[in-house]
Protein backbone atom coordinates (compact mmCIF):
# COMPACT_ATOMS: atom_id res chain seq x y z
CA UNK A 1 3.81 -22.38 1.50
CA UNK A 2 5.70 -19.45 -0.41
CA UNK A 3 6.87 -21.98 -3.28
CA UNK A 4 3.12 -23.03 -3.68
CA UNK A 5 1.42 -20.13 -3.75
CA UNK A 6 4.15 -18.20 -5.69
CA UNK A 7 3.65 -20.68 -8.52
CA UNK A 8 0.12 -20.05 -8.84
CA UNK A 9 0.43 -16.42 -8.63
CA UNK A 10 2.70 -16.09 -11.10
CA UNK A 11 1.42 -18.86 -13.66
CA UNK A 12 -2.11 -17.36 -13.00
CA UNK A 13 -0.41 -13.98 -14.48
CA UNK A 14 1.09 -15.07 -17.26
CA UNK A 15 -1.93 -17.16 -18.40
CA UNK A 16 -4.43 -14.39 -18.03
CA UNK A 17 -2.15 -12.08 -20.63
CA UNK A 18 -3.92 -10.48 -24.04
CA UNK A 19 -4.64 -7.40 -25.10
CA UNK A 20 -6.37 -4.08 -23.89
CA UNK A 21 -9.13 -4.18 -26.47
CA UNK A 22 -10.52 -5.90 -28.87
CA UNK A 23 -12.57 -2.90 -30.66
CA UNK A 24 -13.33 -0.72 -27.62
CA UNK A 25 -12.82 0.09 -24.35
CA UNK A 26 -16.86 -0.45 -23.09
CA UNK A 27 -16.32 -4.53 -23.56
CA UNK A 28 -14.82 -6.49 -20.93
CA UNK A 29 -11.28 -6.64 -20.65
CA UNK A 30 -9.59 -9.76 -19.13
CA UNK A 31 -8.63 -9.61 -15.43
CA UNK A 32 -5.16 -9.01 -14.44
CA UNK A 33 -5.10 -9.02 -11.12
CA UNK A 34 -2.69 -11.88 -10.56
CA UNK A 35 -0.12 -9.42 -11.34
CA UNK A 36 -0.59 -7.00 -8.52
CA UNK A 37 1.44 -9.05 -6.49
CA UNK A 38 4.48 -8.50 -8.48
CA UNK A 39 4.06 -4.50 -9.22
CA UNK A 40 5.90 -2.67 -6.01
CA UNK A 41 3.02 -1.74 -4.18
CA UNK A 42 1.78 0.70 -7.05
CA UNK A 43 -1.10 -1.84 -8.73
CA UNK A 44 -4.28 -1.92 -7.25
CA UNK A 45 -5.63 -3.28 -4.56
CA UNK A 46 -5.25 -7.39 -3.42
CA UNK A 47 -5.69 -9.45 -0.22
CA UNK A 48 -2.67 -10.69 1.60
CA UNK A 49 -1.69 -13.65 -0.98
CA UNK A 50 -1.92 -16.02 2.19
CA UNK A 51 -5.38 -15.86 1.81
CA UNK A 52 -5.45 -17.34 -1.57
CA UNK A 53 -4.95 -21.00 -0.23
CA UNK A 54 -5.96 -23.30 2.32
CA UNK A 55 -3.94 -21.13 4.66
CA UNK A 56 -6.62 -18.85 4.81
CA UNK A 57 -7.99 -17.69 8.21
CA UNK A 58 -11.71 -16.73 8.86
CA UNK A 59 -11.63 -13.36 9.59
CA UNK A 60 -14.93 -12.88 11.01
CA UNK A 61 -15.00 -11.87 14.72
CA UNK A 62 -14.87 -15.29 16.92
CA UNK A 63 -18.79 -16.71 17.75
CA UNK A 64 -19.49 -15.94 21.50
CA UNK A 65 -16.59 -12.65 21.23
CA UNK A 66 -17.71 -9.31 21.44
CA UNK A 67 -15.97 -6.88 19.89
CA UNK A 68 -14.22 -3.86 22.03
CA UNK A 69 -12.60 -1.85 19.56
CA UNK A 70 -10.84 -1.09 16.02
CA UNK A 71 -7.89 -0.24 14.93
CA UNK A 72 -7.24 1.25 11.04
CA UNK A 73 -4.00 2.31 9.59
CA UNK A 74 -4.78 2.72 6.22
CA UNK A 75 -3.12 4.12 2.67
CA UNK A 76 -4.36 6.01 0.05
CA UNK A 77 -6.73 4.59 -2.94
CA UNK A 78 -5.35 3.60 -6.13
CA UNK A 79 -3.65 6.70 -7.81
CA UNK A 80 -2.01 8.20 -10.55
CA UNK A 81 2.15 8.35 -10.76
CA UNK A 82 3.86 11.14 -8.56
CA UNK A 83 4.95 13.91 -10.23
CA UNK A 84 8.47 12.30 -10.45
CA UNK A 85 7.42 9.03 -12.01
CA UNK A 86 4.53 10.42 -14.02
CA UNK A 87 6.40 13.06 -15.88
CA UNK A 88 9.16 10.22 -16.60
CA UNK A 89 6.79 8.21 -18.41
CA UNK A 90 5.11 11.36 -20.29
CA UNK A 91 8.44 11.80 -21.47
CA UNK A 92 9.09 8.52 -22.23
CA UNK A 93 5.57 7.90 -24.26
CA UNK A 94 6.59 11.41 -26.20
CA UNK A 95 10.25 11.05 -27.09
CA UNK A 96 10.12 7.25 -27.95
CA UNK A 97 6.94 4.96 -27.49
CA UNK A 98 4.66 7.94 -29.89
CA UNK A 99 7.19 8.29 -32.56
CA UNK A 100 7.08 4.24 -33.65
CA UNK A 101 5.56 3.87 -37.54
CA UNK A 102 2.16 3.13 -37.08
CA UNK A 103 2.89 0.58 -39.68
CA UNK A 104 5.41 -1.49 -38.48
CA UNK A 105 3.64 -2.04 -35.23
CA UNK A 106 1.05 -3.41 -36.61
CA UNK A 107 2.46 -6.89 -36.20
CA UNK A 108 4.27 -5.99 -33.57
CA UNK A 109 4.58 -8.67 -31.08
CA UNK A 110 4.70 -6.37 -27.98
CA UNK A 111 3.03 -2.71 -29.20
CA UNK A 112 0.47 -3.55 -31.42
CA UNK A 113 -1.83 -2.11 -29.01
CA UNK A 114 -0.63 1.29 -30.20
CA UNK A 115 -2.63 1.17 -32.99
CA UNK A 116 -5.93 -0.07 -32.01
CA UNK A 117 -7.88 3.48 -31.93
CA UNK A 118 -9.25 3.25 -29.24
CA UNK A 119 -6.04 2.65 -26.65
CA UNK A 120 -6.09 6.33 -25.27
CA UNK A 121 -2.69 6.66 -23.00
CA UNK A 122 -3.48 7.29 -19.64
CA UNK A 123 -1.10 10.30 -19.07
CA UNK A 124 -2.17 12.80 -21.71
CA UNK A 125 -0.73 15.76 -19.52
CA UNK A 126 0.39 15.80 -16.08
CA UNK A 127 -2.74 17.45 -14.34
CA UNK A 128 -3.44 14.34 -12.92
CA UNK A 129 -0.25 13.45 -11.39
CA UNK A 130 -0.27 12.53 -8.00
CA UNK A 131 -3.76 12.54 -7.35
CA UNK A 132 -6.55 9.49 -6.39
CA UNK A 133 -7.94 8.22 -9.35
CA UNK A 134 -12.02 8.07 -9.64
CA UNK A 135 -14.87 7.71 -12.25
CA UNK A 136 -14.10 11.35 -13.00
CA UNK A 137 -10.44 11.56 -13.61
CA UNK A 138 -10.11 7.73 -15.26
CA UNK A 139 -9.61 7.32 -18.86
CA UNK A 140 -12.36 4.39 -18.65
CA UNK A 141 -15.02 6.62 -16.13
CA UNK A 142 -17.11 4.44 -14.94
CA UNK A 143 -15.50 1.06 -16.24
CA UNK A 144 -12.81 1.50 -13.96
CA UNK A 145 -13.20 -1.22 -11.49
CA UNK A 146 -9.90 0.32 -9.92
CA UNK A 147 -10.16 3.76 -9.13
CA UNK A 148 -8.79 4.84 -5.50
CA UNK A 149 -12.34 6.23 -5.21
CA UNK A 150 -14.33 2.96 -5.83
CA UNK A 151 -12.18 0.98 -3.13
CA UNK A 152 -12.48 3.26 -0.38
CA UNK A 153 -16.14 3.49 -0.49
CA UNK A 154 -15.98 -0.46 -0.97
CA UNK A 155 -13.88 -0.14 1.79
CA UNK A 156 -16.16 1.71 3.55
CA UNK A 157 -18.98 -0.56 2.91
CA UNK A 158 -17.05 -3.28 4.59
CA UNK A 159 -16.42 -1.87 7.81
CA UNK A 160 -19.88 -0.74 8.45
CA UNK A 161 -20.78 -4.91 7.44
CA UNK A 162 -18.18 -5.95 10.05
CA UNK A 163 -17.90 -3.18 12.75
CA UNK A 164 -21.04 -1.41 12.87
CA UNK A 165 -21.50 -2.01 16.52
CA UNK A 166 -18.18 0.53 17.23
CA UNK A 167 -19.11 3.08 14.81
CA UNK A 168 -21.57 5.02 16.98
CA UNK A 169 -23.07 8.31 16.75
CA UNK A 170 -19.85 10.55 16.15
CA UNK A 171 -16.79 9.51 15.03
CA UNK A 172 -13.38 11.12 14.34
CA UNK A 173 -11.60 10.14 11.21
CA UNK A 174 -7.69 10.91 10.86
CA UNK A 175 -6.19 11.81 7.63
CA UNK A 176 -2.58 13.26 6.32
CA UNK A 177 -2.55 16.26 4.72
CA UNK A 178 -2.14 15.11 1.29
CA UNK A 179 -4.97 14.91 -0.97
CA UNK A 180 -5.21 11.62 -2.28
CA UNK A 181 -5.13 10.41 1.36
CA UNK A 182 -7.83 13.29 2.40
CA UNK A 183 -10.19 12.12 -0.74
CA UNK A 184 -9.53 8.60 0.34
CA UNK A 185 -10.36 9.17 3.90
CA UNK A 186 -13.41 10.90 2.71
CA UNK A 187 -14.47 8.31 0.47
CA UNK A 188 -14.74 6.17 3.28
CA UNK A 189 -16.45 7.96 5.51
CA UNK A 190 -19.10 8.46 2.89
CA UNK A 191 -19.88 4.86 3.28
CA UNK A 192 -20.29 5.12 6.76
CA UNK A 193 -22.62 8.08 6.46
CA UNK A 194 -24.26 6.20 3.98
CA UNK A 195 -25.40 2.98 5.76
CA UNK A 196 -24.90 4.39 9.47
CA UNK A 197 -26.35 7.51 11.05
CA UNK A 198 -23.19 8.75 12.30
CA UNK A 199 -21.45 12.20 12.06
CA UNK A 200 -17.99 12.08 10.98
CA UNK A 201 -15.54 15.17 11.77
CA UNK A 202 -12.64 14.21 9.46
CA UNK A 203 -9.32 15.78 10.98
CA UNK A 204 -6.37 16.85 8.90
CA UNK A 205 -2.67 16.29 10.20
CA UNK A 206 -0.32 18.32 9.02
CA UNK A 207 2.70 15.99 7.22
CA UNK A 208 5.04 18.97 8.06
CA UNK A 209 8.18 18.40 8.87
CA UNK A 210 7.38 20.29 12.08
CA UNK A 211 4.56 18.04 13.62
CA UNK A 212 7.22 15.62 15.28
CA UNK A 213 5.28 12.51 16.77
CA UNK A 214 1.43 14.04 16.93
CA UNK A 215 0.96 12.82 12.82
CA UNK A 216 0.30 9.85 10.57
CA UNK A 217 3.38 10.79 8.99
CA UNK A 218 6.14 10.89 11.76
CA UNK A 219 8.78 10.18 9.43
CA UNK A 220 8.61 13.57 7.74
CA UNK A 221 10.34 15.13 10.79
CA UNK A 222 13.08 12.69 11.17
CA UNK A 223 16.05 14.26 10.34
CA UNK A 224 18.34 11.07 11.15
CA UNK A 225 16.56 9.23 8.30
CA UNK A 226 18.58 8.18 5.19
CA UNK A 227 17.32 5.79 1.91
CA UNK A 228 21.57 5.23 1.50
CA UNK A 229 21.47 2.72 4.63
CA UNK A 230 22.11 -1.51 2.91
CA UNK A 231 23.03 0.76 -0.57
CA UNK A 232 26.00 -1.47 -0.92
CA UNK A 233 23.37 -4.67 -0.73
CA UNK A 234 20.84 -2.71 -3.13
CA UNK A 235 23.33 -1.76 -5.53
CA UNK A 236 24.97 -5.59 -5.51
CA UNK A 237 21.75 -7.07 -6.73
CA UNK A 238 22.05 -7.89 -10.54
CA UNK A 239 19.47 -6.14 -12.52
CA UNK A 240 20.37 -7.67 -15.82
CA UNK A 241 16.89 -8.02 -16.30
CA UNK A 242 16.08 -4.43 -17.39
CA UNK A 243 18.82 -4.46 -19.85
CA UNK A 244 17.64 -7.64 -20.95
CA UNK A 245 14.19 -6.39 -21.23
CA UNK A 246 14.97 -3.28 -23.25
CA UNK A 247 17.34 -6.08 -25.63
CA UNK A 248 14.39 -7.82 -26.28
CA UNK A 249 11.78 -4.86 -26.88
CA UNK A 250 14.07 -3.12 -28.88
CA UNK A 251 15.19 -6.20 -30.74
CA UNK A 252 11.84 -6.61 -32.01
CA UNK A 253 10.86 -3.32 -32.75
CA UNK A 254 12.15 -1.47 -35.82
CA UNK A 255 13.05 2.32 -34.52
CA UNK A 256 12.57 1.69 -30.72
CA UNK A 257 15.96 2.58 -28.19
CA UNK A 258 15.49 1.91 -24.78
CA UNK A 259 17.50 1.48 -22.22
CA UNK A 260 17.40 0.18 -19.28
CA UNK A 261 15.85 2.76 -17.09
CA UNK A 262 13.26 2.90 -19.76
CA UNK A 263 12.63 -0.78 -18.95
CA UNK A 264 12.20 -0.27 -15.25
CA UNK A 265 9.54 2.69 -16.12
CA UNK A 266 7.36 0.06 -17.99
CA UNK A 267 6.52 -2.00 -14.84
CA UNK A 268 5.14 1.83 -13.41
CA UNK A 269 3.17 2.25 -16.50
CA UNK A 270 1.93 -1.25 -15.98
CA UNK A 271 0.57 -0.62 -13.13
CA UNK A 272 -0.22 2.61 -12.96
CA UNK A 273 -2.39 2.42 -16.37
CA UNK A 274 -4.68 -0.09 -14.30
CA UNK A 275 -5.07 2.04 -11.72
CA UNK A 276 -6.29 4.92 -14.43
CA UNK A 277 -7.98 2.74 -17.01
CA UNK A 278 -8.84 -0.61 -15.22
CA UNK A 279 -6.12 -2.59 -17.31
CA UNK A 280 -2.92 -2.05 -19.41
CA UNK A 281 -1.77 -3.83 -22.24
CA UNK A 282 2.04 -2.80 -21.22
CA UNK A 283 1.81 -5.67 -18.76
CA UNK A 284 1.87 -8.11 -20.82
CA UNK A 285 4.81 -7.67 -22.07
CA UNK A 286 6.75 -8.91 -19.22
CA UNK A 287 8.11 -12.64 -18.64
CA UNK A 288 7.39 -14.66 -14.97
CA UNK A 289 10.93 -13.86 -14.32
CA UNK A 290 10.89 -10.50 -15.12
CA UNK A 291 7.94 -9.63 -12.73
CA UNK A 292 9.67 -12.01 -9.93
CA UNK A 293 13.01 -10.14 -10.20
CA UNK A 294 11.49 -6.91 -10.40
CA UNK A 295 9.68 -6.90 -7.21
CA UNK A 296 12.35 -8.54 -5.06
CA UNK A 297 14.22 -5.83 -6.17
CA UNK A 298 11.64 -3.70 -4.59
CA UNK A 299 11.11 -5.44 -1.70
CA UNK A 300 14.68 -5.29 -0.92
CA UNK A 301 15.01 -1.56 -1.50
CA UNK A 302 12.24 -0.91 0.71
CA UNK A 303 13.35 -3.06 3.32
CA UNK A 304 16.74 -0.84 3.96
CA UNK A 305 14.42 2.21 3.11
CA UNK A 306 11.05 1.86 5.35
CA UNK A 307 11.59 -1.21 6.83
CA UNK A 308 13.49 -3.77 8.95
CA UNK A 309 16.93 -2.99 7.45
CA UNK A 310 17.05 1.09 8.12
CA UNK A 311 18.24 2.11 11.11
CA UNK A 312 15.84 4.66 12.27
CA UNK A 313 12.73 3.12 10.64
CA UNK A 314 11.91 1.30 13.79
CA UNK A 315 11.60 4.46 16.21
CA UNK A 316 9.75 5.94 13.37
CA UNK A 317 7.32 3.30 13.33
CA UNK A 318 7.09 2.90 16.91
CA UNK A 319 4.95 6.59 17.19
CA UNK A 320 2.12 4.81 15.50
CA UNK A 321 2.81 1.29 17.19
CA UNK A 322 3.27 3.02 21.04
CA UNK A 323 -0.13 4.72 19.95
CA UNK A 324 -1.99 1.65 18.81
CA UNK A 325 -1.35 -0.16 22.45
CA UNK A 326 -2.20 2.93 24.22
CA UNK A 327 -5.52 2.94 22.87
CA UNK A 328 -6.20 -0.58 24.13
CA UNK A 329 -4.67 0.92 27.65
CA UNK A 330 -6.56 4.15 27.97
CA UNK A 331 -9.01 4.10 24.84
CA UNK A 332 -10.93 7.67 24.22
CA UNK A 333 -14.20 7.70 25.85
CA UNK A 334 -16.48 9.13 23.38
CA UNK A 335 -15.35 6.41 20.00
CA UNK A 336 -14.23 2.90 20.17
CA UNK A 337 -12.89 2.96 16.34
CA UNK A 338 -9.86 4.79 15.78
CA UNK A 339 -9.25 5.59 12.38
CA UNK A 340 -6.25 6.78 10.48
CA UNK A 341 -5.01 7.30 6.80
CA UNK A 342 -1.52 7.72 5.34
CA UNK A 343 0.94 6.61 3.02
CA UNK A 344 2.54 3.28 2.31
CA UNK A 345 6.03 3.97 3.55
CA UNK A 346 4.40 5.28 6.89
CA UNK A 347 2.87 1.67 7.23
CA UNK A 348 5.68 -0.05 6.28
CA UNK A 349 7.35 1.87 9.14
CA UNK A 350 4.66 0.53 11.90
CA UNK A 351 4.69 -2.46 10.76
CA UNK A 352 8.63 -2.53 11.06
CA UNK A 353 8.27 -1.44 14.95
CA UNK A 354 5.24 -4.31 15.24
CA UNK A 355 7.34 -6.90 13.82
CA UNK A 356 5.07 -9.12 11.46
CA UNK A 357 7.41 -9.21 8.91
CA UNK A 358 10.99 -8.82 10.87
CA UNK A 359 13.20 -12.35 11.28
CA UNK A 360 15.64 -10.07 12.16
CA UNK A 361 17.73 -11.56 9.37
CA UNK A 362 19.06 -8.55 6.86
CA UNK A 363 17.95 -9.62 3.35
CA UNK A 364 20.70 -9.69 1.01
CA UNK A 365 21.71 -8.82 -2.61
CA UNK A 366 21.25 -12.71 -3.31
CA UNK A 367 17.79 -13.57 -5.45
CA UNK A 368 15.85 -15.24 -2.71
CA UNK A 369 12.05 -14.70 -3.48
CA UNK A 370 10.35 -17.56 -2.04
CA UNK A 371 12.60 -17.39 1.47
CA UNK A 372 11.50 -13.84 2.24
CA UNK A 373 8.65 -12.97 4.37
CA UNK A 374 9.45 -9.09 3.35
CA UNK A 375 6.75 -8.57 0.35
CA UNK A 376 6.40 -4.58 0.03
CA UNK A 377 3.57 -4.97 -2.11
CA UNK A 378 1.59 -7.90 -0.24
CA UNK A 379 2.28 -5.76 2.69
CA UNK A 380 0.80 -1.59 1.16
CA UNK A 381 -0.67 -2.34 -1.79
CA UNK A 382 -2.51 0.59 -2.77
CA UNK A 383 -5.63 0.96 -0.35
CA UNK A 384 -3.66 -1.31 2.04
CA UNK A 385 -5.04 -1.44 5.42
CA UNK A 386 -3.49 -2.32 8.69
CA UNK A 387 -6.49 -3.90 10.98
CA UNK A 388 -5.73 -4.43 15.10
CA UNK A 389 -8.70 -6.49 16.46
CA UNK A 390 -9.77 -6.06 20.22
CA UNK A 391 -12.69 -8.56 21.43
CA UNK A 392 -13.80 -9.78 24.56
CA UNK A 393 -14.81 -13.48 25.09
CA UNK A 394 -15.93 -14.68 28.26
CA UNK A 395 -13.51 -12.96 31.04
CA UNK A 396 -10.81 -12.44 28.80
CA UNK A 397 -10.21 -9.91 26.33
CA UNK A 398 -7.92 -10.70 22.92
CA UNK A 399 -6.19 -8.87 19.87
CA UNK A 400 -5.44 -9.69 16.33
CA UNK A 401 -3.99 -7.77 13.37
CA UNK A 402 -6.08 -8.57 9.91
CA UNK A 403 -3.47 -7.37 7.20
CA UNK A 404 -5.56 -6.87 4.11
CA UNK A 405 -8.19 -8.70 4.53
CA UNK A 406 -6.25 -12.06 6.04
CA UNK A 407 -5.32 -12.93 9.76
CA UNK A 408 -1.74 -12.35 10.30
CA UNK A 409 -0.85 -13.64 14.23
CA UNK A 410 1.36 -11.59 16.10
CA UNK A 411 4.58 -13.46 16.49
CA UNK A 412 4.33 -16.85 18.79
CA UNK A 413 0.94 -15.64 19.96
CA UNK A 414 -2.18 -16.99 18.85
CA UNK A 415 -3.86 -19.93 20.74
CA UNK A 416 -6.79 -17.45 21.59
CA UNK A 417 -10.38 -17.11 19.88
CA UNK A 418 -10.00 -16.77 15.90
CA UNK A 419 -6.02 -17.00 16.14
CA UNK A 420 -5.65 -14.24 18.34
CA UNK A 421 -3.13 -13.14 21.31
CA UNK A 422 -4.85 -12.70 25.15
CA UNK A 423 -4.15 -8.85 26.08
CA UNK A 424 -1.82 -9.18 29.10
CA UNK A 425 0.54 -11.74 26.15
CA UNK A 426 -0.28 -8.97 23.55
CA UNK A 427 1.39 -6.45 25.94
CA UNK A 428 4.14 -8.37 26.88
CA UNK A 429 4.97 -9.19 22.96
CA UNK A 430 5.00 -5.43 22.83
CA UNK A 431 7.13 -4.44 25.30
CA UNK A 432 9.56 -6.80 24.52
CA UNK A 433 9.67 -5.82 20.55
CA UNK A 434 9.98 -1.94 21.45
CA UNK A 435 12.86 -2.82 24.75
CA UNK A 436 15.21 -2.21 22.48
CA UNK A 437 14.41 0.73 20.45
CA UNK A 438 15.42 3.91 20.66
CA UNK A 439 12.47 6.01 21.41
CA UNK A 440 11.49 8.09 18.34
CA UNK A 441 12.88 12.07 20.03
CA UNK A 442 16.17 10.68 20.11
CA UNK A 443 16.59 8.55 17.43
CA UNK A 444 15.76 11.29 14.75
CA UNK A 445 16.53 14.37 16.39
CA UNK A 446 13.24 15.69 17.23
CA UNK A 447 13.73 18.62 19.65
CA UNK A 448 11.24 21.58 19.13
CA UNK A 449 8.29 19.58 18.17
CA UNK A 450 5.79 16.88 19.84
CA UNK A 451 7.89 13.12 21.26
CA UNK A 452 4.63 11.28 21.24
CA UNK A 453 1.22 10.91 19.09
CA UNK A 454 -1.82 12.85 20.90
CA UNK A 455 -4.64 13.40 18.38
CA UNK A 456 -6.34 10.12 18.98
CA UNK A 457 -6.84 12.09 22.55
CA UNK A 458 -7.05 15.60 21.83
CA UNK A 459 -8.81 16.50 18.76
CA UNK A 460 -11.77 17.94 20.38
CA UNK A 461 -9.50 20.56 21.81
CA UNK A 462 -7.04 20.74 19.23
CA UNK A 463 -9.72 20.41 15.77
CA UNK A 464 -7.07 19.65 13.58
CA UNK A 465 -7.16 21.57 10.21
CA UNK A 466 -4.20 21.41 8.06
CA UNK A 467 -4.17 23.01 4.62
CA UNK A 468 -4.28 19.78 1.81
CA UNK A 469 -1.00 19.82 -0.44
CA UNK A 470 -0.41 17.71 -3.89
CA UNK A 471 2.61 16.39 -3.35
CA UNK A 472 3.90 13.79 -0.25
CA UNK A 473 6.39 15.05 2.29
């Protein structure tokens, strides 16, 4: 399945390659969306690739099921660079890519683009760093098809389509602190207020370091948490392929020096430039291989950083995942969708405790793309959102995760309606995956702050009201 649809991705990509502009930036540009797959989770947007195919699951709510509740876990909209990767490139653009001769690009095989007058680059100063892009703050406006701010009010739109029967009068929408996710989560609940009659209170948690368990962001107060855990595997893996890349760029361009961390910064411009401007001629300067090798070196950095291969990951995640099946247990009274919006890594961390993309094999420094299930950016693209399913059909009542927009069964349960698990089998799968993890107090240290995740419970008492910072914990 992998082998099939990994050829198609990728041949779709390269195909679909050519340049920003023809004369200027209000005619259509050609659609690279193929390549989102391949860009580390920092491109916009995409369904779960298993959707692509005939493997493709209806997600509509089984006929004669009634829905019971929804669960979101959701990241941030598209966005600009952080200030650590954005003010890389700036510096990058300035000390190399801006001094080329205008005139011997011209021909240039990869950065003739520079001197079509009307490519703008998308990071003329860093006041933009970090935040969600939107028609305002795009290079494009309004011809951005990408911004973070167009998907969450499509996103928006969608839920109210699908669960408009759970949405009810008043409802509670969770948010980090951080801005982008805060003008995401707004975003979306403009949609809602748009097509529904509800009254949204959106509640800020704090991503302090101080918040323990009661946050969307439980990782920022683990103090046991360390990205050095499978370095040795990481640092094994044979990224040739940058230096290879800068060879080639620099072979064919009279004045240009990059090395190899230069290289690696172009697949961030890549993808970050569609996020600002809706498409990036950068992107298609890559080969199939390149792309392939550059995101299973992602995906196998994240996995010993957020995911299955870090030690304390799974504790971390299993605030959010503990949460989720204590809301099918004891559900709030007064809302029957429960709504939350974070960050990718915080995701990657639930879905570590959950288990949808664990083999329990460690993935290794050898180049196996096609034999992992362990996709970083299939799993949090940006606007990724994590979708638990609770419907009632006849006597029995059933639960299914919908990973961006595609059915994903929980592990050797899904012979009910629609591919989904029967509650009392969707409890047992979780008490069996979280027997043998450390609970989250212990693992990472926390003693003067909360053990478990409340606010689903207690905002009404609590009104949660954290001060919006820039910058993620």
């Amino acid at each position: 399945m992998y082998t099939q649809l990994l050829t198609a991705v990728v041949a779709g990509a390269i195909a679909s390659a050519s340049p920003l502009y023809s004369t200027s930036p209000s005619e259509a540009t050609p659609d690279q969306s193929e390549l989102f797959p391949f860009l580390a989770g920092a491109a916009p947007y995409f369904e779960y690739p298993l959707g692509s195919n005939y493997y493709k699951m209806n997600t509509e709510i089984p006929d004669s099921c009634n829905l019971k509740q929804v669960q979101v876990f959701a990241r941030h909209g598209e966005r600009f660079p952080s200030k650590g990767t954005g003010n890389k490139l700036i510096e990058l653009y300035k000390n190399k890519i801006s001094k080329l001769s205008k005139k011997d690009l011209a021909d240039n095989k990869y950065f003739s683009f520079l001197v079509d007058p009307a490519y703008e680059f998308f990071l003329p100063d860093n006041s933009t760093l970090e935040l969600e892009t939107t028609t305002e703050n795009s290079i494009t406006g309004p011809l951005n098809d990408y911004s973070g701010e167009r998907t969450a009010l499509k996103f928006g739109n969608e839920f109210v389509d699908k669960y408009s029967s759970l949405i009810g009068d008043k409802l509670p929408i969770f948010t980090s602190s951080n801005k982008r996710v805060y003008d995401t989560a707004v975003n979306f609940a403009k949609s809602l207020s748009k097509y529904t009659n509800v009254s949204i209170d959106i509640q800020i948690l704090s991503e302090s370091e101080n918040e323990g368990a009661n946050s969307m962001t439980p990782a920022a107060s683990c103090s046991t948490w360390s990205d050095s855990d499978g370095s040795e595997v990481i640092e094994a893996f044979d990224d040739s392929y940058l230096s290879n890349l800068a060879a080639r760029l620099n072979n064919a361009t009279k004045g240009l020096n990059l090395t190899s961390s230069d290289a690696n910064m172009l697949f961030s411009w890549c993808a970050y430039e569609i996020n600002a401007a809706g498409y990036s001629p950068v992107c298609d300067i890559f080969t199939q291989e390149e792309l392939i090798l550059y995101a299973y070196h992602d995906d196998l950095s994240s996995f010993y950083s957020d995911g299955p291969g870090n030690t304390v990951v799974k504790p971390i995640g299993s605030v959010l995942f503990n949460a989720s099946t204590t809301l099918l247990k004891n559900p709030p009274s007064e809302y029957k969708a429960y709504i939350g919006f974070t960050h990718d890594t915080d995701m990657q961390n639930m879905m570590a405790a959950v288990g949808l993309f664990d083999t329990g094999v460690m993935m290794n420094s050898t180049f196996e793309y096609r034999n992992t299930i362990y996709k970083k950016s299939w799993m949090t693209p940006m606007g990724a959102r994590f979708v638990l399913e609770n419907f009632d059909c006849g006597n029995s009542s059933y639960v299914r995760y919908v990973i961006n927009d595609e059915v994903l069964t929980v592990p050797n349960c899904s012979s009910g309606p629609g591919f989904s698990c029967e509650i009392n089998d969707y409890y047992k799968y979780t008490e069996e995956r979280l027997a043998n993890v450390t609970d989250y107090a212990t693992a990472c240290n926390v003693t003067d702050a909360p053990g478990h995740l409340s606010f689903f419970w207690d905002y009404q008492s609590k009104n949660y009201t954290a001060p919006l910072n820039l910058g993620a914990y």
